[in-house]
C-alpha atoms as a PDB file:
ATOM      1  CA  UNK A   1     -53.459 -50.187  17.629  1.00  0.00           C
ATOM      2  CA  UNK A   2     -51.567 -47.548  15.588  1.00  0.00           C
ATOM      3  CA  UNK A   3     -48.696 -45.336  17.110  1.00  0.00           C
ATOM      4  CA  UNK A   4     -51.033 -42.362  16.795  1.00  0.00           C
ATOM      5  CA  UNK A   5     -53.697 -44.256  19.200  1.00  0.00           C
ATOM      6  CA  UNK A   6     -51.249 -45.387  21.391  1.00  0.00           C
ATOM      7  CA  UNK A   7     -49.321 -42.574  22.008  1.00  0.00           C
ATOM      8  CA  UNK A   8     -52.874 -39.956  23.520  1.00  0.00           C
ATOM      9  CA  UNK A   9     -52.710 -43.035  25.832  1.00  0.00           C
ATOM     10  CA  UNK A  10     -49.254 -41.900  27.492  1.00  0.00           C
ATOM     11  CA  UNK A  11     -49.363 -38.488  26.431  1.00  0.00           C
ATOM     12  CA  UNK A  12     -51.987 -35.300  26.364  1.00  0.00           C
ATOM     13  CA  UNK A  13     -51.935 -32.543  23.677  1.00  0.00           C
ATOM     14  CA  UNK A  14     -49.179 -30.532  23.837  1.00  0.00           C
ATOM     15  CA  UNK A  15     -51.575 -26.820  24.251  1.00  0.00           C
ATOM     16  CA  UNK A  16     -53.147 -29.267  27.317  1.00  0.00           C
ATOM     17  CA  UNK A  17     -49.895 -29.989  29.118  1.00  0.00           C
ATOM     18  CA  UNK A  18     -47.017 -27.795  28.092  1.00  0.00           C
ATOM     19  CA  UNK A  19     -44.927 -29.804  30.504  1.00  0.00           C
ATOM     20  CA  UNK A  20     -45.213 -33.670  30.933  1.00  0.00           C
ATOM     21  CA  UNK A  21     -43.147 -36.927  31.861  1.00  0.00           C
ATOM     22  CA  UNK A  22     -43.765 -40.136  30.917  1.00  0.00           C
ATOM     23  CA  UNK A  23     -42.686 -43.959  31.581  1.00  0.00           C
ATOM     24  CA  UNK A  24     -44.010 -46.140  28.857  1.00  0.00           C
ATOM     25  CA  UNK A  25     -42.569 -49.209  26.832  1.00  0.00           C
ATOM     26  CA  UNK A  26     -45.264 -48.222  24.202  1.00  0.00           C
ATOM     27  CA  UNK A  27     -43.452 -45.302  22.599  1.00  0.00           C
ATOM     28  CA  UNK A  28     -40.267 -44.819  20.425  1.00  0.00           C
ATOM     29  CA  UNK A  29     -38.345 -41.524  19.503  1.00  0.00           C
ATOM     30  CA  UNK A  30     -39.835 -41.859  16.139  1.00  0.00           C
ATOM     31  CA  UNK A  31     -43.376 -41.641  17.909  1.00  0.00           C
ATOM     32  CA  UNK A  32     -43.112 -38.743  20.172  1.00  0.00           C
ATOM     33  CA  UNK A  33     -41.314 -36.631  17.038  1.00  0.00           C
ATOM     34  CA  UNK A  34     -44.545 -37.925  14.740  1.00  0.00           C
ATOM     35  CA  UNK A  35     -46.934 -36.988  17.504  1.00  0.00           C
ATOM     36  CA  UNK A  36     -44.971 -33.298  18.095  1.00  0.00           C
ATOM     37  CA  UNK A  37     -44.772 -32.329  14.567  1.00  0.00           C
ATOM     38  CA  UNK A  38     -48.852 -33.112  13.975  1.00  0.00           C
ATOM     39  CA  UNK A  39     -49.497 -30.398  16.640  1.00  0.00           C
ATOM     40  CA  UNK A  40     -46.603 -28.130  15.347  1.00  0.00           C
ATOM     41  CA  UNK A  41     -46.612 -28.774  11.147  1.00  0.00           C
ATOM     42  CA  UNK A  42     -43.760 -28.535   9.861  1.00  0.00           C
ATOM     43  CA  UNK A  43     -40.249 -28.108  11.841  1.00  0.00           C
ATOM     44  CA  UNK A  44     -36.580 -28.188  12.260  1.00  0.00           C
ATOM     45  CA  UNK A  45     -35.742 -30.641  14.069  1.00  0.00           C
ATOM     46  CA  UNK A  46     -32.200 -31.658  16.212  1.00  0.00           C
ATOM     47  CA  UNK A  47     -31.731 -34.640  17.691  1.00  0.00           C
ATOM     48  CA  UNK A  48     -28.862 -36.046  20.114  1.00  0.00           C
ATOM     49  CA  UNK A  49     -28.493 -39.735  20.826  1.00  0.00           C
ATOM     50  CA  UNK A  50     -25.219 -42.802  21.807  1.00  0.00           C
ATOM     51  CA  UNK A  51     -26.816 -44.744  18.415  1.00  0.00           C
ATOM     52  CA  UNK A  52     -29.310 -45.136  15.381  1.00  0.00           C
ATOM     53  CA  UNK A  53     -30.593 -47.918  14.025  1.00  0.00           C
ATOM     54  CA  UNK A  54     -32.424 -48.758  10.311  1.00  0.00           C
ATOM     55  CA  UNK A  55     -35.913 -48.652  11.912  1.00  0.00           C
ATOM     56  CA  UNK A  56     -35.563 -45.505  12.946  1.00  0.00           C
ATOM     57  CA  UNK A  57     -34.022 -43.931  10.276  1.00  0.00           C
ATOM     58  CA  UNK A  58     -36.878 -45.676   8.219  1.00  0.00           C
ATOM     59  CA  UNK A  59     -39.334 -43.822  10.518  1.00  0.00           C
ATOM     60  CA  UNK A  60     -37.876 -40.533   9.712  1.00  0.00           C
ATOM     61  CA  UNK A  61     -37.262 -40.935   5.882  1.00  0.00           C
ATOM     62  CA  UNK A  62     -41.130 -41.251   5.671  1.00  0.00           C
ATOM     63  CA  UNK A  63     -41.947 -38.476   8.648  1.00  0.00           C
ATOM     64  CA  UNK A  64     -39.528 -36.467   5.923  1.00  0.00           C
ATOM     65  CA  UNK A  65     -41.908 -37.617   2.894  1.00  0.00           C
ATOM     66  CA  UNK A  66     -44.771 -36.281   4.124  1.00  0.00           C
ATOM     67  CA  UNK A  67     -42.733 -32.704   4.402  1.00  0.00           C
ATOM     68  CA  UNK A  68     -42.897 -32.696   8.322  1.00  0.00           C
ATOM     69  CA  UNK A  69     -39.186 -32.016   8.711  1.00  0.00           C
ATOM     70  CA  UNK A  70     -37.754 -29.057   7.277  1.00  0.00           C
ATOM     71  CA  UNK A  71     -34.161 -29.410   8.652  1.00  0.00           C
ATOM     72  CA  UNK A  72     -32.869 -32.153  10.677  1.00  0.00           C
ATOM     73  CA  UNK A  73     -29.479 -32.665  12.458  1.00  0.00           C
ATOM     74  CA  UNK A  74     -28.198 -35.602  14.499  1.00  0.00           C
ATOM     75  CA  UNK A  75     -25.098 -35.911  16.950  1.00  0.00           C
ATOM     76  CA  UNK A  76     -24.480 -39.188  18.209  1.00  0.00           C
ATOM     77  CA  UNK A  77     -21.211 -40.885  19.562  1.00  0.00           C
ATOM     78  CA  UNK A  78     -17.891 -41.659  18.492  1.00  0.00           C
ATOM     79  CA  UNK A  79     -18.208 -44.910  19.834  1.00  0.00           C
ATOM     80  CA  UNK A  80     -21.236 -46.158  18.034  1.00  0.00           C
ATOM     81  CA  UNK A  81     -18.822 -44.788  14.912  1.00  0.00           C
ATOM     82  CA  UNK A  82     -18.776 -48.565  13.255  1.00  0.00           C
ATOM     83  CA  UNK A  83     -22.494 -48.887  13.561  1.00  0.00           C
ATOM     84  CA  UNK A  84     -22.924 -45.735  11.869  1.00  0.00           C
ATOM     85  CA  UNK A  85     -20.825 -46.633   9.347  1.00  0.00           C
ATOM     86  CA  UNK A  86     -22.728 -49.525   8.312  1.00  0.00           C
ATOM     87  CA  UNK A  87     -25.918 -46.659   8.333  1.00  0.00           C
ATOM     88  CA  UNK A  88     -24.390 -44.334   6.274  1.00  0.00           C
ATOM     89  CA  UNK A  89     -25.661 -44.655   2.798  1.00  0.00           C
ATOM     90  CA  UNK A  90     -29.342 -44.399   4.439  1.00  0.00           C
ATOM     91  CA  UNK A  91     -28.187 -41.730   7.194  1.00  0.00           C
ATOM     92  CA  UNK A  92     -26.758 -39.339   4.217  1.00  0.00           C
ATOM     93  CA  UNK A  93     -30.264 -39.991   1.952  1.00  0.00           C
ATOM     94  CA  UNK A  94     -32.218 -39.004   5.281  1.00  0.00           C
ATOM     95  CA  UNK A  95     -30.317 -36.865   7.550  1.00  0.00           C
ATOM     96  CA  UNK A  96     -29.353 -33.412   6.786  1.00  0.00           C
ATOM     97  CA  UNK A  97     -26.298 -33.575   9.125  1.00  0.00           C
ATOM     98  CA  UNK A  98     -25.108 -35.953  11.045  1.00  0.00           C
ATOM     99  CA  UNK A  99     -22.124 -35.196  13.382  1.00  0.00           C
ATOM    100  CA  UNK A 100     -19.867 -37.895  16.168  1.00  0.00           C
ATOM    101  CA  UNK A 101     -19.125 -36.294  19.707  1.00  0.00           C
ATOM    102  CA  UNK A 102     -18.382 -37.853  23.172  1.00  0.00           C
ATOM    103  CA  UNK A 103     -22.144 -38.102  23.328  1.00  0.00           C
ATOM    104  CA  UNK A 104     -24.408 -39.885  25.526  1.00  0.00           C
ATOM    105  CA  UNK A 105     -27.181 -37.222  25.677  1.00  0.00           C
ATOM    106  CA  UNK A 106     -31.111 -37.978  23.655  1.00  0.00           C
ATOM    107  CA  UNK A 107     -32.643 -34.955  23.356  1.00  0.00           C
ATOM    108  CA  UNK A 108     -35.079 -34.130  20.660  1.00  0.00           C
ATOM    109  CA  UNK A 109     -35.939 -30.492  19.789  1.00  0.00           C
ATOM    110  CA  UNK A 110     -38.428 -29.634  17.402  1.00  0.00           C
ATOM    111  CA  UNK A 111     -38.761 -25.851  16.289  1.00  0.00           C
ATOM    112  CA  UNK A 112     -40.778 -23.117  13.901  1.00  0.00           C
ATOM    113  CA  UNK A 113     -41.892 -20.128  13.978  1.00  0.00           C
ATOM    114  CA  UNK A 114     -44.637 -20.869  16.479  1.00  0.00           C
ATOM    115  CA  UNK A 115     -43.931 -23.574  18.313  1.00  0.00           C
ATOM    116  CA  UNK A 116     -40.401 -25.232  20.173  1.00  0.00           C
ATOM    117  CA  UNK A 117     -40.267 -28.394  22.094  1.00  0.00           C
ATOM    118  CA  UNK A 118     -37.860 -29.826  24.133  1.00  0.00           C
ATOM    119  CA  UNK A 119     -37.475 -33.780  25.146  1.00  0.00           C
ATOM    120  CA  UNK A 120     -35.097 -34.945  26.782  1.00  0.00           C
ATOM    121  CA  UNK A 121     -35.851 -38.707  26.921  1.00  0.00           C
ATOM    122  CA  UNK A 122     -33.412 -42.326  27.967  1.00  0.00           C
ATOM    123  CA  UNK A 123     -33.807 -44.072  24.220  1.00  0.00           C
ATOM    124  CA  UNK A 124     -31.424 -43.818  21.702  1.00  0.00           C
ATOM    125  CA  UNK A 125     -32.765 -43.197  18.371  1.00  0.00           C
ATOM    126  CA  UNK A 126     -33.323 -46.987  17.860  1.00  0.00           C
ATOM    127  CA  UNK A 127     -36.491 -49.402  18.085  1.00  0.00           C
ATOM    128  CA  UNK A 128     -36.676 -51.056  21.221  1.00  0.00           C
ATOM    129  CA  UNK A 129     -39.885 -52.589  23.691  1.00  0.00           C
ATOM    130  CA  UNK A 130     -38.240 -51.411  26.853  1.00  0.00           C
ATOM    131  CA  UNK A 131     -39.678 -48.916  29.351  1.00  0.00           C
ATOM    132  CA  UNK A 132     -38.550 -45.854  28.209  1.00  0.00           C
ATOM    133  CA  UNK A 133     -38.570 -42.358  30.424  1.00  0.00           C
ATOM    134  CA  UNK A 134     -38.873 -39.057  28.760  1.00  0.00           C
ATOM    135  CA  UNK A 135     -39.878 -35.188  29.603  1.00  0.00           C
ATOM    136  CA  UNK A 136     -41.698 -32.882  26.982  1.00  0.00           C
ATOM    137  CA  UNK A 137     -41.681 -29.339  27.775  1.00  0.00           C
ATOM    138  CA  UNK A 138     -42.879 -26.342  25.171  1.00  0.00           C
ATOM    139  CA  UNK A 139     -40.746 -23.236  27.642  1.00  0.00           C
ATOM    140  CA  UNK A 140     -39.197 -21.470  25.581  1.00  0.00           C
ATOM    141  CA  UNK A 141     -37.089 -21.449  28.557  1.00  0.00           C
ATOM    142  CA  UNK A 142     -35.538 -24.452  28.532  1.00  0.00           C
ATOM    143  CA  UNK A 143     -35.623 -24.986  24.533  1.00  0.00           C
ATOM    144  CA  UNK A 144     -33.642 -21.970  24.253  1.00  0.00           C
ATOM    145  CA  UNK A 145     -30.836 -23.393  26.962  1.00  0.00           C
ATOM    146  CA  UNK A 146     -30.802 -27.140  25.617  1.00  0.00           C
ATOM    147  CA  UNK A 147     -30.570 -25.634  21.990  1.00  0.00           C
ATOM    148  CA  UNK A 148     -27.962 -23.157  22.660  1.00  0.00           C
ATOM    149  CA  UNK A 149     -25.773 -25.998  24.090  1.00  0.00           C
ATOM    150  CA  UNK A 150     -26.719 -28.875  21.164  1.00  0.00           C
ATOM    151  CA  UNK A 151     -25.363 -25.736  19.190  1.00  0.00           C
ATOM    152  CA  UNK A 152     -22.444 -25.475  21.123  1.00  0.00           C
ATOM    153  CA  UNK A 153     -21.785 -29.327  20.809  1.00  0.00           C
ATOM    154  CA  UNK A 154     -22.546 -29.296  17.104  1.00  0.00           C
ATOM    155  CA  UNK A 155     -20.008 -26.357  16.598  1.00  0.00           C
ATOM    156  CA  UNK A 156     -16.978 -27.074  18.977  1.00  0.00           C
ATOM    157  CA  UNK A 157     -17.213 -30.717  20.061  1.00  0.00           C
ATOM    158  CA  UNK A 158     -18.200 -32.669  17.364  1.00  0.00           C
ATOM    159  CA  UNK A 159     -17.131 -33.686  13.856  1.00  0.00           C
ATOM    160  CA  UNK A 160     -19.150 -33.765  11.146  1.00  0.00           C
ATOM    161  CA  UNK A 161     -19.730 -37.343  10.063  1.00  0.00           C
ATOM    162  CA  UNK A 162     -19.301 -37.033   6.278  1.00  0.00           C
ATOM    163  CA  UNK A 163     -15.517 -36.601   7.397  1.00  0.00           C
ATOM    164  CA  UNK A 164     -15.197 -39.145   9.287  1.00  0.00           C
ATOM    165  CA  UNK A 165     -16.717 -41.561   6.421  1.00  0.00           C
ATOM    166  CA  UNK A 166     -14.343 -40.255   3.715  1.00  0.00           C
ATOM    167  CA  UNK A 167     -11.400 -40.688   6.014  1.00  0.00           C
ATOM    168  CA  UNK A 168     -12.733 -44.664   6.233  1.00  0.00           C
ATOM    169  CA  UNK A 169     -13.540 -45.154   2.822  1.00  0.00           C
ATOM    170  CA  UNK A 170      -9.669 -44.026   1.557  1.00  0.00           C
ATOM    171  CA  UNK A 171      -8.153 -45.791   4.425  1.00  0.00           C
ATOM    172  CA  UNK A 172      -9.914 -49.237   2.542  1.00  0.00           C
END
């Protein structure tokens, strides 16, 4: 069955059910942002998450081919820093900007100019078979407070990654 099939199994159009949970080991981050941007079109998209692995990022480089994503920025924690480094070459082709904070958040918001949508999920933005909780909500609302404070994080918390990487690659 393909992720588009499996995911109107767990969850119902967005215009249906502006607000909806779910607890599935069927979907992935990757899935939910796919199934969100074909009801939106193209977005800007922030993301916060511990860790990120190759599948995913493989996920969104092709979401990103197909001109879904007009802007994306990821925050994810200093302590998944070594992981990341091993990422990086495919992080800086795909992600816009990637920033390290004390982070342990996943939230996904995906905005334009007529749509915003808020997740706040459990996964990381990895590939995993687990059971895997999330809540989608299209208030503007709450999109407005979770993005004012990923904003906050981005700007006063966080470093940007690029930074970090250049520090490691002239300490070696």
């Amino acid at each position: 069955m393909k992720h588009s099939e499996i995911i109107t199994t767990v969850l119902k159009p967005l215009a249906e059910n502006p607000n909806q949970a779910y607890l599935s080991d069927m979907l992935q981050v990757a899935d939910v942002l796919t199934w969100i941007l074909g009801q939106s079109g193209p977005a800007h998209v922030q993301m916060t998450s511990f860790s990120i692995s190759e599948e995913f990022l493989r996920r969104i480089f092709f979401i990103e081919k197909d001109g879904l994503i007009q802007s994306l920025d990821i925050v994810l924690d200093f302590k998944a820093t070594n992981k990341t480094l091993i990422l990086w070459p495919f992080i800086a082709q795909t992600v816009q900007s990637c920033y390290l904070a004390s982070n342990h958040s996943k939230i996904l918001l995906v905005h334009n100019d007529t749509m915003c949508v808020s997740v706040i999920m459990s996964q990381n933005l990895t590939r995993g078979n687990r059971f895997e909780s999330g809540f989608i909500s299209t208030d503007p609302a709450v999109f407005i407070a979770l993005h004012e404070q990923v904003n906050h994080l981005i700007t006063h918390q966080s470093v940007p990654f690029h930074e970090v990487f250049a520090r490691a690659i002239n300490q070696n």
